[in-house]
C-alpha atoms as a PDB file:
ATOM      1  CA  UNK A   1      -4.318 -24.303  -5.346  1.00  0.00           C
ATOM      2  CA  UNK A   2      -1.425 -22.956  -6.499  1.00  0.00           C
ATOM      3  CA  UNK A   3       0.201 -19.850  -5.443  1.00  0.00           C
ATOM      4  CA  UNK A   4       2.551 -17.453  -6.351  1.00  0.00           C
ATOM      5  CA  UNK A   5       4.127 -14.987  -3.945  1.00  0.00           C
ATOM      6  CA  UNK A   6       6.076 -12.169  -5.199  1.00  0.00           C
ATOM      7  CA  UNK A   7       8.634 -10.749  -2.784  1.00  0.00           C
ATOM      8  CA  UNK A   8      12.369 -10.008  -2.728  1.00  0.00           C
ATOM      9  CA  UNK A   9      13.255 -11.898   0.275  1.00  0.00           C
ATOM     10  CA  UNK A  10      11.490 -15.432   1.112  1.00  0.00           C
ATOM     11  CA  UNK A  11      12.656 -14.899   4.397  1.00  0.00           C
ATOM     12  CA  UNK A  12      10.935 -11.942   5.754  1.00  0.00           C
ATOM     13  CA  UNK A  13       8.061 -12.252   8.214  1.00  0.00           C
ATOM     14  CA  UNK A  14       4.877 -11.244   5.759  1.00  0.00           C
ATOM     15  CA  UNK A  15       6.589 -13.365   3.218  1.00  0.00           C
ATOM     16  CA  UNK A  16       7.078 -16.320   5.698  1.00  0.00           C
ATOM     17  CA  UNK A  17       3.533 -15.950   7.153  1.00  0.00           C
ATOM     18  CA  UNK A  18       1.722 -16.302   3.927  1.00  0.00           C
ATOM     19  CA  UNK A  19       3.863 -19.237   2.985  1.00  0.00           C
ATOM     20  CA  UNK A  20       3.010 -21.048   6.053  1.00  0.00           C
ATOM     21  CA  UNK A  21      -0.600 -19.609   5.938  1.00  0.00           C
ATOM     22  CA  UNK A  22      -0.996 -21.553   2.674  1.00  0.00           C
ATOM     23  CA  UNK A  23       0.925 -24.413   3.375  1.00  0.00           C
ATOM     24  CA  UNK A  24      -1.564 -25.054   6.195  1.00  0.00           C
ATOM     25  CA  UNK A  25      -4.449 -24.958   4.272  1.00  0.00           C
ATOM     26  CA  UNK A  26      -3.192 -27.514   1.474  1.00  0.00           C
ATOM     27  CA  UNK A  27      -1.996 -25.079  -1.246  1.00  0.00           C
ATOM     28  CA  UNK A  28       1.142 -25.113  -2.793  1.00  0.00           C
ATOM     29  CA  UNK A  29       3.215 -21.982  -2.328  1.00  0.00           C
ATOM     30  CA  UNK A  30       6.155 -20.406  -4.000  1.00  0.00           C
ATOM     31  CA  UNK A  31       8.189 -17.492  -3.525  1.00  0.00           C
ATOM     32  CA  UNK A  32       9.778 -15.470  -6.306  1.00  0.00           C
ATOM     33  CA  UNK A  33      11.600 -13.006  -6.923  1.00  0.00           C
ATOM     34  CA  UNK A  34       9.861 -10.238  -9.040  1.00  0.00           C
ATOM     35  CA  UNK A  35      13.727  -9.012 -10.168  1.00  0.00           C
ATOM     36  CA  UNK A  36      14.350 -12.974 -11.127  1.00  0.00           C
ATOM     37  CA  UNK A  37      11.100 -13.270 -13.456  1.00  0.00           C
ATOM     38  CA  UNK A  38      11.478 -12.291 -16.788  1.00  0.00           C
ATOM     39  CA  UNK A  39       8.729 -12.603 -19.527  1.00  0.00           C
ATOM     40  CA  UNK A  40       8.362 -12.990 -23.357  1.00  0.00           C
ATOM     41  CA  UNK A  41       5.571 -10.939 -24.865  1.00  0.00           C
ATOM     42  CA  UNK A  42       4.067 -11.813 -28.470  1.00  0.00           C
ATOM     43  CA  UNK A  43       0.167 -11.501 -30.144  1.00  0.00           C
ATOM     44  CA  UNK A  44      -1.553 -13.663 -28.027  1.00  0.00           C
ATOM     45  CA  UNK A  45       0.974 -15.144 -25.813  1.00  0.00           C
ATOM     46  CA  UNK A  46       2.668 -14.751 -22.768  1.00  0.00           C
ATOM     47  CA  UNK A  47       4.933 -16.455 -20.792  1.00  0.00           C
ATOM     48  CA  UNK A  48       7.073 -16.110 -17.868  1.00  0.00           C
ATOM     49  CA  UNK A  49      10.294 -17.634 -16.857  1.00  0.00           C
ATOM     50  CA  UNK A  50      12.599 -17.957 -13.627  1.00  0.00           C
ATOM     51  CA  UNK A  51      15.813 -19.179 -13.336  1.00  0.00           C
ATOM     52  CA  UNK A  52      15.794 -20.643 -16.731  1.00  0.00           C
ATOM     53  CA  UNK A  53      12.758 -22.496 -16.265  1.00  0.00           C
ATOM     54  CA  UNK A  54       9.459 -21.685 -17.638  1.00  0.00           C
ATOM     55  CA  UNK A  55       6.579 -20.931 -14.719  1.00  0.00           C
ATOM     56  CA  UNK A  56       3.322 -22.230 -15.104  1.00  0.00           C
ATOM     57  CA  UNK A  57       0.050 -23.924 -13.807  1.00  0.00           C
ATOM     58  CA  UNK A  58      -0.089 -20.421 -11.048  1.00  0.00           C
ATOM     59  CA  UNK A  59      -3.935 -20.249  -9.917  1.00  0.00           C
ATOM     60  CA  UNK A  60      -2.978 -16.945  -8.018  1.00  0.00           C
ATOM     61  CA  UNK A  61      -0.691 -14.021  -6.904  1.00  0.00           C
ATOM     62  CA  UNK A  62      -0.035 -12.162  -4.159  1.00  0.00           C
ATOM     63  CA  UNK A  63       2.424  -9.643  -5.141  1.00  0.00           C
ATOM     64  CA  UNK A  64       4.752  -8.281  -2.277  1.00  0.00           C
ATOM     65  CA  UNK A  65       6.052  -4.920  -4.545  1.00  0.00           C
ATOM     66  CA  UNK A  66       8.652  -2.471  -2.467  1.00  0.00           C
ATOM     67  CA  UNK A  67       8.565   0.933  -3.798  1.00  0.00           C
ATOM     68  CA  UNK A  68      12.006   0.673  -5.068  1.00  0.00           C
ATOM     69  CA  UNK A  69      10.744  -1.867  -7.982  1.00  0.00           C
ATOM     70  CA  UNK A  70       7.266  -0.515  -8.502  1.00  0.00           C
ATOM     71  CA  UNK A  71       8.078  -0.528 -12.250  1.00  0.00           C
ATOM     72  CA  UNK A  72       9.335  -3.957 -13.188  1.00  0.00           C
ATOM     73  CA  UNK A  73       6.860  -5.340 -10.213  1.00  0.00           C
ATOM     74  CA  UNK A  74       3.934  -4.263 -11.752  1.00  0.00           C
ATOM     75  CA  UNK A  75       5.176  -5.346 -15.302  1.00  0.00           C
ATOM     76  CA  UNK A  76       5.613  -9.014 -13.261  1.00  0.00           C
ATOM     77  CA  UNK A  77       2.523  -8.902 -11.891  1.00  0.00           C
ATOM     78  CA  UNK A  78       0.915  -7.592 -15.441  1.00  0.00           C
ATOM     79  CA  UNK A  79       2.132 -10.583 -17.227  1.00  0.00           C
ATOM     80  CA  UNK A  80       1.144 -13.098 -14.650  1.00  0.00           C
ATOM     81  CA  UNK A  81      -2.661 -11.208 -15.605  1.00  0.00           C
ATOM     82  CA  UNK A  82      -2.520 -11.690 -18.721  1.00  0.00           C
ATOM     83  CA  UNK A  83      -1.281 -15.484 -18.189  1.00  0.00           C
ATOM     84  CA  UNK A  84      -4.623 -16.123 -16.708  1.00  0.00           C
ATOM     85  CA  UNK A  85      -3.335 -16.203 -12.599  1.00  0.00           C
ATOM     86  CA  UNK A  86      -5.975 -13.867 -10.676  1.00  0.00           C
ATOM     87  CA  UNK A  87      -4.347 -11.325  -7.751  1.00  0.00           C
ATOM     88  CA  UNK A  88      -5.850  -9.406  -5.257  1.00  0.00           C
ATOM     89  CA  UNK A  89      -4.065  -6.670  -6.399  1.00  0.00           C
ATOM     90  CA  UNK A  90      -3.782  -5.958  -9.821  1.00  0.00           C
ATOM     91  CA  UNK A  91      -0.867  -3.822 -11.560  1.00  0.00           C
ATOM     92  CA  UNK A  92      -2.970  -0.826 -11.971  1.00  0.00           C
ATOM     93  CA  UNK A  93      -3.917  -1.012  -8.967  1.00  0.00           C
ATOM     94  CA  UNK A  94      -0.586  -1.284  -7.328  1.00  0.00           C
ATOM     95  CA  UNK A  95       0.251   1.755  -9.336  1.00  0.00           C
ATOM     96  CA  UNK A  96      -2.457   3.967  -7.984  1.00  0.00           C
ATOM     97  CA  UNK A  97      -1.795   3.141  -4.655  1.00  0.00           C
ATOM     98  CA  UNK A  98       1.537   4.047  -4.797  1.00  0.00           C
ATOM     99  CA  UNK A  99       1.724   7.234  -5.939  1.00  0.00           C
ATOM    100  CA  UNK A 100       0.767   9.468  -3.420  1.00  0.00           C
ATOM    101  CA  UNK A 101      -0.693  12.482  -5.821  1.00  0.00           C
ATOM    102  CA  UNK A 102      -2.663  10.305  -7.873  1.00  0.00           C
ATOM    103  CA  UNK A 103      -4.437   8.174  -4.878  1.00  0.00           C
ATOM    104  CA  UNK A 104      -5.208  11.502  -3.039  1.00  0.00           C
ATOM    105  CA  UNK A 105      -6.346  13.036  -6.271  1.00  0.00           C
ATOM    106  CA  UNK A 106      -9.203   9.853  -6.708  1.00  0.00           C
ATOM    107  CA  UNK A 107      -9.722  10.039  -3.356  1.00  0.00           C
ATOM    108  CA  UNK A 108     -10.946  13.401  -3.000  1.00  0.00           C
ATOM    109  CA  UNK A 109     -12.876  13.100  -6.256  1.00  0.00           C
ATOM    110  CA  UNK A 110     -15.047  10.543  -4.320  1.00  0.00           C
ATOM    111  CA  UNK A 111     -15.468  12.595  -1.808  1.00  0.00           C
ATOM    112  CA  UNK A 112     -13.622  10.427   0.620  1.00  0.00           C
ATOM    113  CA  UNK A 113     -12.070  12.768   3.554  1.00  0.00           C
ATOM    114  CA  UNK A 114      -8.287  13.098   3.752  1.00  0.00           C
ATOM    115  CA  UNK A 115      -6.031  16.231   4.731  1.00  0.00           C
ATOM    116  CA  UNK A 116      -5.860  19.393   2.279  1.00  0.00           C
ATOM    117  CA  UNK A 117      -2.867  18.993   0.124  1.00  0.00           C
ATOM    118  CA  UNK A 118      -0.612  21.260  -2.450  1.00  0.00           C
ATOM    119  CA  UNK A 119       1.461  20.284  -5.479  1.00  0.00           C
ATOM    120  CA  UNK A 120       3.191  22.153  -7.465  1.00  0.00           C
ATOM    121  CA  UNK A 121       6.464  22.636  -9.768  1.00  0.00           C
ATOM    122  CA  UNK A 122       7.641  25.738 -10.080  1.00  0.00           C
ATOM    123  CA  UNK A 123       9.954  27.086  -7.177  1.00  0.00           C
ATOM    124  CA  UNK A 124       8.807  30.950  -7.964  1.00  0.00           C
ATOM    125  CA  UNK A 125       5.060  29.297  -6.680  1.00  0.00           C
ATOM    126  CA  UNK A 126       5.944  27.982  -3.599  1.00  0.00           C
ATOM    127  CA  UNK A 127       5.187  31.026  -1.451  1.00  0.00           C
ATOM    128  CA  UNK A 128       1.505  30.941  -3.269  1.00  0.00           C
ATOM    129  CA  UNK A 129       1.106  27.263  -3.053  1.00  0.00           C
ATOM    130  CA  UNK A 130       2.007  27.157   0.560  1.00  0.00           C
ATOM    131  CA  UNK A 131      -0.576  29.948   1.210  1.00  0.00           C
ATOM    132  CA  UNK A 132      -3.211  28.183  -0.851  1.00  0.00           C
ATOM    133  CA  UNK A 133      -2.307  25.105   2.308  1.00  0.00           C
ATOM    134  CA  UNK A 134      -2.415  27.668   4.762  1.00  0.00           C
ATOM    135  CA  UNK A 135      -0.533  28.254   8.224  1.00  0.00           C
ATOM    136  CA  UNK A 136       1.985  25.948   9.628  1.00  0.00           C
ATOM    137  CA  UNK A 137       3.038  23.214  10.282  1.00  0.00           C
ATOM    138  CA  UNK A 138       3.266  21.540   7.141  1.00  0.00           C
ATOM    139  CA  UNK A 139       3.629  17.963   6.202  1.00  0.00           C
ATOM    140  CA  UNK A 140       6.693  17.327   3.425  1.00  0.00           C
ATOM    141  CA  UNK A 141       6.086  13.939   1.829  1.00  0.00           C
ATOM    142  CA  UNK A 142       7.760  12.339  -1.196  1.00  0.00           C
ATOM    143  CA  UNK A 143       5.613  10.997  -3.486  1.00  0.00           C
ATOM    144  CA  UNK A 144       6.598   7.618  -3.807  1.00  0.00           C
ATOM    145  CA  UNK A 145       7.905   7.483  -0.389  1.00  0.00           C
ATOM    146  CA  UNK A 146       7.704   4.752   2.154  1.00  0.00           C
ATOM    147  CA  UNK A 147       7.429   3.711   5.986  1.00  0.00           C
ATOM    148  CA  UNK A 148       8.290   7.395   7.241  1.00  0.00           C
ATOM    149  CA  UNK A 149      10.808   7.647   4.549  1.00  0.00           C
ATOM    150  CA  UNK A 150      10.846  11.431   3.009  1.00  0.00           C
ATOM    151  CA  UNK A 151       8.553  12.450   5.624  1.00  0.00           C
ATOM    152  CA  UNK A 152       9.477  16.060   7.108  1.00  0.00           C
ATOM    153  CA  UNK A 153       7.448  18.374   9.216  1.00  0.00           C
ATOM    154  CA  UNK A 154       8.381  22.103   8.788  1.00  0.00           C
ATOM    155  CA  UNK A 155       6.606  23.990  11.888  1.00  0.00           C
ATOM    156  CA  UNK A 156       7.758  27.419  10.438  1.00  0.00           C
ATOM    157  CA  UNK A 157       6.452  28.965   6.886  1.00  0.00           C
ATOM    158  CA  UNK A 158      10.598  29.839   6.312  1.00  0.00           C
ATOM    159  CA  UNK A 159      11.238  26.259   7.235  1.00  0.00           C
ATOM    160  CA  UNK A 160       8.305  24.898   4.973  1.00  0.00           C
ATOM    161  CA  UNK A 161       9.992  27.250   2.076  1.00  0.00           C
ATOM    162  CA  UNK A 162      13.274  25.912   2.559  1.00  0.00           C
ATOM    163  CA  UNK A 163      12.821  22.107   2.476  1.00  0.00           C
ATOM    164  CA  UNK A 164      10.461  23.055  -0.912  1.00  0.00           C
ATOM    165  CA  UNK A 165      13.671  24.261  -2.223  1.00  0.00           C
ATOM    166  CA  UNK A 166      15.637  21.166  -0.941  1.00  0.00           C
ATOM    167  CA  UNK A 167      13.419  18.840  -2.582  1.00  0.00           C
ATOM    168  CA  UNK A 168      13.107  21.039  -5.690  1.00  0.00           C
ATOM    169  CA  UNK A 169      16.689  20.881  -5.545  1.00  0.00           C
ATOM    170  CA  UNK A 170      16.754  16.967  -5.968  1.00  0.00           C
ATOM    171  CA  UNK A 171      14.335  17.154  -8.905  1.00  0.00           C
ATOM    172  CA  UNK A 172      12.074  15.166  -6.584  1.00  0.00           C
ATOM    173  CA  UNK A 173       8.371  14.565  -6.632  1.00  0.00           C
ATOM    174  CA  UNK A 174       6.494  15.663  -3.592  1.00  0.00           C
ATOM    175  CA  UNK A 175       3.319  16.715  -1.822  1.00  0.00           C
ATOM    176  CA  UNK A 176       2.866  19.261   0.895  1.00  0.00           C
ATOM    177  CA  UNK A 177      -0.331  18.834   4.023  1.00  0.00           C
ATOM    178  CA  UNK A 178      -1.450  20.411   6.592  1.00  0.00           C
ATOM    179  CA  UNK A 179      -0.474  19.085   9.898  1.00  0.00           C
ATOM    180  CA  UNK A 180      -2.948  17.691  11.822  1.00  0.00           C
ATOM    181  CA  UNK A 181      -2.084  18.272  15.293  1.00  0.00           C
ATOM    182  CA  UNK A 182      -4.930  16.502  17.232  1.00  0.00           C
ATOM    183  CA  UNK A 183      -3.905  13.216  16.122  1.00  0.00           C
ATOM    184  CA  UNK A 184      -0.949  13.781  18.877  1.00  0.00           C
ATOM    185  CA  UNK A 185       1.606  11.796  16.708  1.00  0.00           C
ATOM    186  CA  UNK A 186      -0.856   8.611  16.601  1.00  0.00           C
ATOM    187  CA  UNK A 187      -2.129   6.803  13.253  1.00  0.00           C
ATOM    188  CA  UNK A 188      -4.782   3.843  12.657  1.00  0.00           C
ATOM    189  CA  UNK A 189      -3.729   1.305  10.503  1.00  0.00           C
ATOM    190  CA  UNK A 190      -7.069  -0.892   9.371  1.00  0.00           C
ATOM    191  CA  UNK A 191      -6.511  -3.709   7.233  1.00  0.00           C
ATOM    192  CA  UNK A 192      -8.650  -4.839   4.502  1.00  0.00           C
ATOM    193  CA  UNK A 193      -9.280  -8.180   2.916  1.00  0.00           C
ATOM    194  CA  UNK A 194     -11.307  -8.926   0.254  1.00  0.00           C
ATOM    195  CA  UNK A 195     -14.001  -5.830   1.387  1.00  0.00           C
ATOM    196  CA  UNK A 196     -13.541  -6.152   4.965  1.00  0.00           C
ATOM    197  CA  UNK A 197     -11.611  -4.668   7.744  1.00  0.00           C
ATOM    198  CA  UNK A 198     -10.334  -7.555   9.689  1.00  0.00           C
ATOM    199  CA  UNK A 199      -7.862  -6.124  11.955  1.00  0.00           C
ATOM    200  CA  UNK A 200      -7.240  -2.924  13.306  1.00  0.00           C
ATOM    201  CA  UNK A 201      -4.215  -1.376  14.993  1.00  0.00           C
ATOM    202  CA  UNK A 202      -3.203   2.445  16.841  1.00  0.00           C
ATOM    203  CA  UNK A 203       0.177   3.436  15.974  1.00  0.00           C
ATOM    204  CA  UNK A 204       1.830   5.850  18.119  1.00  0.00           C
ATOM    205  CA  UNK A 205       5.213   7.749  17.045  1.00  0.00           C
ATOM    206  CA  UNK A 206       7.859   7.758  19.934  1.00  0.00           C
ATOM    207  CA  UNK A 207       8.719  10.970  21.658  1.00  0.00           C
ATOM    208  CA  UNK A 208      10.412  13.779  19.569  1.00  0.00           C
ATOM    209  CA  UNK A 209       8.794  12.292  16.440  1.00  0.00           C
ATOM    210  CA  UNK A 210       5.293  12.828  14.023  1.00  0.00           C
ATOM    211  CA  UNK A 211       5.576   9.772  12.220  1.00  0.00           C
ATOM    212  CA  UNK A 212       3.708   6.529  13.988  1.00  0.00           C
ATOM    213  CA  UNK A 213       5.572   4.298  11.605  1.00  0.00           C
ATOM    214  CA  UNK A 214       6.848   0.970  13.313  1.00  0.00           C
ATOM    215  CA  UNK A 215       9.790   0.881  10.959  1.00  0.00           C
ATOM    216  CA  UNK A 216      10.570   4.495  12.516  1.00  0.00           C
ATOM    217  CA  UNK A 217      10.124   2.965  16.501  1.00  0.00           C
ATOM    218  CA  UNK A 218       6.437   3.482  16.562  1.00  0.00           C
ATOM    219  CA  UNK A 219       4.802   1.680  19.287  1.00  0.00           C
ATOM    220  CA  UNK A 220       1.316  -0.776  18.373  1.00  0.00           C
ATOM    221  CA  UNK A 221      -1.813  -1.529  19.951  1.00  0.00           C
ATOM    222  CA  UNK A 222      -5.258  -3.081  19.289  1.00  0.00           C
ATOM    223  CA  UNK A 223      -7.605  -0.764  18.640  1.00  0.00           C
ATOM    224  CA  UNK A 224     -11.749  -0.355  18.253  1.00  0.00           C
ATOM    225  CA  UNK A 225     -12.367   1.500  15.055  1.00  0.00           C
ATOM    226  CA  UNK A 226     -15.774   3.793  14.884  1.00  0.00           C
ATOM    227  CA  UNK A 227     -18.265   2.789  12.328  1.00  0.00           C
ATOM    228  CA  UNK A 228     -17.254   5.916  11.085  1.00  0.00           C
ATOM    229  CA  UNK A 229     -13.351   4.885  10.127  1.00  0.00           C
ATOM    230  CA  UNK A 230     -14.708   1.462   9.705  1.00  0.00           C
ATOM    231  CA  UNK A 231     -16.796   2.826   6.330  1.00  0.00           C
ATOM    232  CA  UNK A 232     -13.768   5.221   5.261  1.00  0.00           C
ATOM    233  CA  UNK A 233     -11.561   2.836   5.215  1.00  0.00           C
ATOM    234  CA  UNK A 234     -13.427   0.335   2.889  1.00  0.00           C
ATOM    235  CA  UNK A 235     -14.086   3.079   0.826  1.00  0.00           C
ATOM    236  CA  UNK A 236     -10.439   4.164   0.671  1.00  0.00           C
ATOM    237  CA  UNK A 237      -9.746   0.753  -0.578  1.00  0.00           C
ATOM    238  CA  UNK A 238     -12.828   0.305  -3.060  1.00  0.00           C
ATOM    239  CA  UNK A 239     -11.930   3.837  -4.562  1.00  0.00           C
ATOM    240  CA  UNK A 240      -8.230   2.312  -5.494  1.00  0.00           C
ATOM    241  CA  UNK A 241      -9.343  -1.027  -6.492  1.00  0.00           C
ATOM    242  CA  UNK A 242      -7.493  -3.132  -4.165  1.00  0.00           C
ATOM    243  CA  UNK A 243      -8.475  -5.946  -2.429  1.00  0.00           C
ATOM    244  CA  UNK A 244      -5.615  -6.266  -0.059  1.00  0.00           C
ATOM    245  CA  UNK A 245      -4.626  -3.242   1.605  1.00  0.00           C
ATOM    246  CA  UNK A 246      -3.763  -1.354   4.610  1.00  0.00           C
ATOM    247  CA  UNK A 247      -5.066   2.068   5.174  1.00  0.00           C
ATOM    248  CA  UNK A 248      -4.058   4.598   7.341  1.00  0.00           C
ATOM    249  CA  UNK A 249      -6.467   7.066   9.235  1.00  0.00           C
ATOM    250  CA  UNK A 250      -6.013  10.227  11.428  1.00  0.00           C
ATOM    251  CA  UNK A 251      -8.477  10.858  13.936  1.00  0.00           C
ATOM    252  CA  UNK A 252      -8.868  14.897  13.501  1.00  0.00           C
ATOM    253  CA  UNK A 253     -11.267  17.538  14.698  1.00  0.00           C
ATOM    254  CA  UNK A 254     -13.400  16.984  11.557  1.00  0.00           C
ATOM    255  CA  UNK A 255     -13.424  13.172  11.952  1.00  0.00           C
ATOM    256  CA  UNK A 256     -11.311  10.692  10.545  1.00  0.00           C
ATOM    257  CA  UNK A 257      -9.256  11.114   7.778  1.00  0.00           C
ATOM    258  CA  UNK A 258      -7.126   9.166   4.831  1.00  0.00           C
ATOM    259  CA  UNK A 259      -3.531   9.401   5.070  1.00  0.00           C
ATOM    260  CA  UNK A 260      -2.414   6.936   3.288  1.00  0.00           C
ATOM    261  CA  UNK A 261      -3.347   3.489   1.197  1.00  0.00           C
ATOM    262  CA  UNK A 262      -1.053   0.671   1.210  1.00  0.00           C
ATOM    263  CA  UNK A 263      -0.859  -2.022  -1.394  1.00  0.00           C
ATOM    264  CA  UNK A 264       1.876  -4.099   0.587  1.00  0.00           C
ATOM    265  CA  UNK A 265       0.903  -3.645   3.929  1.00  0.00           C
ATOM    266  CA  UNK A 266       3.509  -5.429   6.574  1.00  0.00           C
ATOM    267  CA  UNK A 267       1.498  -8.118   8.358  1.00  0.00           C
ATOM    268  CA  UNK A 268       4.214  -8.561  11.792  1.00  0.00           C
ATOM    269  CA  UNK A 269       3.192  -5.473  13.718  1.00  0.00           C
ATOM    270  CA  UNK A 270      -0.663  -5.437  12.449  1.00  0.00           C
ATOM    271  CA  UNK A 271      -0.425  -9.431  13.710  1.00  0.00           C
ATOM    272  CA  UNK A 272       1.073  -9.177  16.511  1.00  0.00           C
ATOM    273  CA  UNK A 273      -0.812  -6.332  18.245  1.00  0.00           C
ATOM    274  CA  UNK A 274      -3.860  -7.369  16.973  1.00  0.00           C
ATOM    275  CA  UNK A 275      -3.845 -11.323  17.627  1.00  0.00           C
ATOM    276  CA  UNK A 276      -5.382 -12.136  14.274  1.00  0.00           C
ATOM    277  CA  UNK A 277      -4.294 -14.478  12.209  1.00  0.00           C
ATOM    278  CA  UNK A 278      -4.234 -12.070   8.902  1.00  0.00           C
ATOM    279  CA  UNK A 279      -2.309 -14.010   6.674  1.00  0.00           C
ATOM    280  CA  UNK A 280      -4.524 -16.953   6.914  1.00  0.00           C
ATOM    281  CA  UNK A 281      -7.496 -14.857   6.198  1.00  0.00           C
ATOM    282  CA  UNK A 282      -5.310 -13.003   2.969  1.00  0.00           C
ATOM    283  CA  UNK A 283      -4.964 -16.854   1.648  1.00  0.00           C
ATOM    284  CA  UNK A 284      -8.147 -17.901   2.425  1.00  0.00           C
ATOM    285  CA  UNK A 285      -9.671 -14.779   0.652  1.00  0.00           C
ATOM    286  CA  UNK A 286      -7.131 -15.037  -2.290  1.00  0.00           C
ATOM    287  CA  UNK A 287      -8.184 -19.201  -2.755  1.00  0.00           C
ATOM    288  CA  UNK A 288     -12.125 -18.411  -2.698  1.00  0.00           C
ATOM    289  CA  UNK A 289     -11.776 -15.826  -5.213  1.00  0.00           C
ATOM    290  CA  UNK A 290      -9.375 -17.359  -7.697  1.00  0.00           C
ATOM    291  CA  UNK A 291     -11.137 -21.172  -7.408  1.00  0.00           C
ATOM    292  CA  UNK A 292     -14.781 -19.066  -7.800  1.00  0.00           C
ATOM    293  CA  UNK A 293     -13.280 -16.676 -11.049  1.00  0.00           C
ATOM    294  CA  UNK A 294     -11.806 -20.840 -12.482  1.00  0.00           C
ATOM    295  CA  UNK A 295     -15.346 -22.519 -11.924  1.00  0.00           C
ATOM    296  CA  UNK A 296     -16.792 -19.503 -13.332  1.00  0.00           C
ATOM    297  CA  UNK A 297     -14.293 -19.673 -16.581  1.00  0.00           C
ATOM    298  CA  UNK A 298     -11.932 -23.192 -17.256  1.00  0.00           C
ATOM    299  CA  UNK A 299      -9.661 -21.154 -19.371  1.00  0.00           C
ATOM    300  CA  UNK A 300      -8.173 -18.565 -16.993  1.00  0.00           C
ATOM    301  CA  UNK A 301      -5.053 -20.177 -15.592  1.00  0.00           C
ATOM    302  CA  UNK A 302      -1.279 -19.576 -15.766  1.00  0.00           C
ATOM    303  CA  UNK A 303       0.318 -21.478 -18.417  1.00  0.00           C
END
């Protein structure tokens, strides 16, 4: 099997873990660039190249796309689709995961539970759409934010008007929560593979701060999920169409809840306070599916 695996830098540790994961098992892996690949699109053919070299013969992707290229990732990732390679995570998918709005907004119409959450444009709104929320605290997130990043709690309602007017300020995109206390600054972070949660991990934020996020000095341990978060989580990810993802719960007074669905989840914290080996299992799943989809049909393969 051949494998492609999309990230900026071959030498962080998801990266590095899948390479060695499939290197184990017998498949051929290669990292590339996303930036570095450039394609050439015409009626009926596609092709992508790399350093002046044309890539081919690909069985399978496993894209690795930061928010900062979600754009020209997802285009990569497109045209290795439509070159016959099979992902876990297709383009679309990627897309809905990533922004914030949109994910929440399928979420919710699926009846999957997740915090109440406002959006609006207008600044002469925002005392409305705040009310429409409710009380503080409020939860300040950029839309296309990551790892903590444009995260802001506002305990106050003149504090939660004032960073809407920052942010309306910057022309940026954002969505506004309720605050859910209970979860005493603590996330879950379950990871899914190919329709199953195979690890699990509790996330707690270090004093002074909301946000659990390792990347923000958040502290990880193993965790037992309910059956409960167990099913929410699955259908978080089933919802979005992803077969690789990490999704983060609350635990609230009205049961768990989806805060967030990851298309690129990090695999060093979730490994290491876990114990499992998760990016054997992503290549495993990845190599079942895409030899299954070539038995199934000879003709889908990069080229």
């Amino acid at each position: 099997m051949k494998i492609a695996i999309l990230s900026r830098n071959a030498r962080l540790y998801s990266t590095r873990r899948l390479v060695e994961a499939a290197r184990e098992r017998g498949h051929v892996a290669r990292v590339l660039d996303p930036l570095r690949c450039y394609m050439r699109i015409a009626p009926g053919s596609f092709q992508m190249h790399y350093g002046g070299k044309r890539l081919h013969g690909f069985d399978a992707v496993i894209p690795r796309i930061g928010a900062s290229i979600t754009f020209y990732g997802t285009a990569v990732v497109r045209q290795f689709e439509k070159m016959g390679a099979w992902t876990p995570n297709d383009a679309e998918a990627i897309l809905r995961a990533r922004d914030k709005l949109r994910a929440l907004q399928m979420l919710a119409a699926e009846g999957v539970d997740l915090p109440t959450t406002v959006f609006g444009d207008n600044p002469e709104d925002s005392a409305d759409l705040l009310a429409m929320l409710g009380e503080p605290p409020h939860v300040l997130k950029l839309n296309e934010g990551a790892q903590g990043q444009g995260v802001l709690l506002a305990e106050k309602r003149s504090a939660s008007l004032g960073m809407n007017e920052a942010f309306r300020t910057l022309y940026a995109n954002f969505i506004v929560q309720e605050f859910i206390r209970e979860a005493n600054g603590a996330d879950l972070r379950c990871f899914v593979v190919g329709g199953r949660v195979v690890a699990a991990m509790q996330r707690q934020a270090p004093e002074g701060d909301f946000r659990a996020n390792l990347h923000r000095g958040g502290s990880a341990s193993a965790v037992e999920l309910s059956s409960g978060e167990h099913e929410l989580a699955l259908r978080a990810t089933r919802v979005l169409g992803l077969g690789i993802a990490g999704v983060d719960l609350l635990r609230s007074a009205r049961g768990p809840l989806v805060l967030e669905v990851n298309s690129s989840p990090g695999l060093e914290g979730i490994e290491a306070a876990s114990g499992v080996d998760v990016a054997g299992v992503i290549v495993e799943y990845v190599a079942a599916a895409a030899a299954a989809r070539a038995s199934s049909s000879p003709r889908h393969r990069c080229s």
